[in-house]
C-alpha atoms as a PDB file:
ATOM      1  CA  UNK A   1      -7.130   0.203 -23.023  1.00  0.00           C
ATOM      2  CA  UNK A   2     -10.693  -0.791 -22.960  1.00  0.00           C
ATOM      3  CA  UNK A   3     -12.075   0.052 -19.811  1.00  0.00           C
ATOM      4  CA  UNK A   4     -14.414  -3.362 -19.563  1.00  0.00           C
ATOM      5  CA  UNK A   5     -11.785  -5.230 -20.656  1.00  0.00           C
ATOM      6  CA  UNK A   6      -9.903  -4.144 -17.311  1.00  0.00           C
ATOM      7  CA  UNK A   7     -12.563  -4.651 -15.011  1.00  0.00           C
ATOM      8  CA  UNK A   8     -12.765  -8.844 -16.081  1.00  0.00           C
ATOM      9  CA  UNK A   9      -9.251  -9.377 -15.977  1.00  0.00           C
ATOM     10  CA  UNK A  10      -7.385 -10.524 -13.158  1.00  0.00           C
ATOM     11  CA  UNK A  11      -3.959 -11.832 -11.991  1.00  0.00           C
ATOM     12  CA  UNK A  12      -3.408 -15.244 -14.006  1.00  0.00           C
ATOM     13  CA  UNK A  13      -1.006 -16.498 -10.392  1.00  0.00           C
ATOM     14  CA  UNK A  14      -3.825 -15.758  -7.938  1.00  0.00           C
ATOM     15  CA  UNK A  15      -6.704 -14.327  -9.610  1.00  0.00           C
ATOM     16  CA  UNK A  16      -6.736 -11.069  -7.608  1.00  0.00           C
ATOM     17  CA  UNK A  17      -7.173  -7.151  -9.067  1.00  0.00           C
ATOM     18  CA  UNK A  18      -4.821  -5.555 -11.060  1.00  0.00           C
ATOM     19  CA  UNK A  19      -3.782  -1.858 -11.316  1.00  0.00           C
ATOM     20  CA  UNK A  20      -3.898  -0.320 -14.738  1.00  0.00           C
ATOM     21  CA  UNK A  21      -0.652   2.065 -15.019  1.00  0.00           C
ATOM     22  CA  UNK A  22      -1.682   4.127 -18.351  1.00  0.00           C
ATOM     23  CA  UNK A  23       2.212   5.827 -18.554  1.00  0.00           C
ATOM     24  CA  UNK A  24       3.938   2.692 -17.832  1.00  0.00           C
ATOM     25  CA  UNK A  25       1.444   0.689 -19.516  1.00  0.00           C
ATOM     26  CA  UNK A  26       1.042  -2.315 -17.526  1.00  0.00           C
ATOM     27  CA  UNK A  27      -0.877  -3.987 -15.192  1.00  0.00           C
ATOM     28  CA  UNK A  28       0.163  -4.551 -11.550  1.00  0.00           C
ATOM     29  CA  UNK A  29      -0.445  -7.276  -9.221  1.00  0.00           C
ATOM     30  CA  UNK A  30      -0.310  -5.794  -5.641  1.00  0.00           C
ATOM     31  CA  UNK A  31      -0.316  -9.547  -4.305  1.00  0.00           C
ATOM     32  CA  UNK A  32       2.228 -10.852  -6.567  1.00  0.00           C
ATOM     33  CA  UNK A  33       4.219  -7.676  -7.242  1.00  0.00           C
ATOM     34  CA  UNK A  34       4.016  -7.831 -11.174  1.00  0.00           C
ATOM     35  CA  UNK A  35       3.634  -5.622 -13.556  1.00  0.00           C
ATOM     36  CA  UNK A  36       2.217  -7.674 -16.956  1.00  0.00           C
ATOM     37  CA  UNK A  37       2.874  -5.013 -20.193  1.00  0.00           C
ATOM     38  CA  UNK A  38       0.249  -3.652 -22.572  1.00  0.00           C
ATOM     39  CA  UNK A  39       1.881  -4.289 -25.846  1.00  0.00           C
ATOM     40  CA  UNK A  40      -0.400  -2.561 -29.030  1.00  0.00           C
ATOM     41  CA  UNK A  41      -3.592  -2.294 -26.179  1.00  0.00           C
ATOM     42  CA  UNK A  42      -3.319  -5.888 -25.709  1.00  0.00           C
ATOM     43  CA  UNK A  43      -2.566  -7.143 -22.222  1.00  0.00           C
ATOM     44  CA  UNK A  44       0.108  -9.966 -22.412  1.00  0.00           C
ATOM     45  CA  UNK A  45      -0.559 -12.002 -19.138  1.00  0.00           C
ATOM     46  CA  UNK A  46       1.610 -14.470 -19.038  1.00  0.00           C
ATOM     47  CA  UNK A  47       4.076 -14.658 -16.051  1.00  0.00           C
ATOM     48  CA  UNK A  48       7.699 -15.004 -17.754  1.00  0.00           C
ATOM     49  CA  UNK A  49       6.382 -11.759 -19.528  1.00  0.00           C
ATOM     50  CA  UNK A  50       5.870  -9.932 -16.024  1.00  0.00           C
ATOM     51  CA  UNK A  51       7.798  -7.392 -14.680  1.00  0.00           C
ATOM     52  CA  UNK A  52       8.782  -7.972 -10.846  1.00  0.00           C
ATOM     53  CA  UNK A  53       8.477  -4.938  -8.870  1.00  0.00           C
ATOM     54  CA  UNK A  54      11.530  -4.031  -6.923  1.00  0.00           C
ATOM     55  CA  UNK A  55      10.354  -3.647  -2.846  1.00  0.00           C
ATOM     56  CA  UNK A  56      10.829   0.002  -2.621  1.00  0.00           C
ATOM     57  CA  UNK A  57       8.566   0.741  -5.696  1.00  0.00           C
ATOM     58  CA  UNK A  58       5.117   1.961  -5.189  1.00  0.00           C
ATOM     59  CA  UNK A  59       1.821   0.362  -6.647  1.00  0.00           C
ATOM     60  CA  UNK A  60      -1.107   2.657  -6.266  1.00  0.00           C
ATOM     61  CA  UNK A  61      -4.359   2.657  -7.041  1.00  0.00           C
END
């Protein structure tokens, strides 16, 4: 994953940071709770792609 790619892109629902998971490869919305997949080291941001994040699952930094 490009690393200036990541720091432009934001949440598509409310524009905030996202939180690049390189294992699961995804990026999380703390705000929103979901995780948008990395498919071929493209990020697919579209909502009805996104993951949600069950409560008890942790989103770090």
């Amino acid at each position: 994953m490009d690393l200036k790619l990541l720091e432009i892109l934001v949440c598509p629902l409310c524009k905030g940071p996202l939180v690049y998971r390189r294992q699961a490869q995804e990026l999380v919305c703390r705000a929103d709770r979901l995780a948008f997949p990395i498919r071929d080291d493209i990020p697919v941001m579209l909502e009805e792609e996104a993951r949600s994040l069950p409560p008890e699952e942790e989103v770090e930094a």
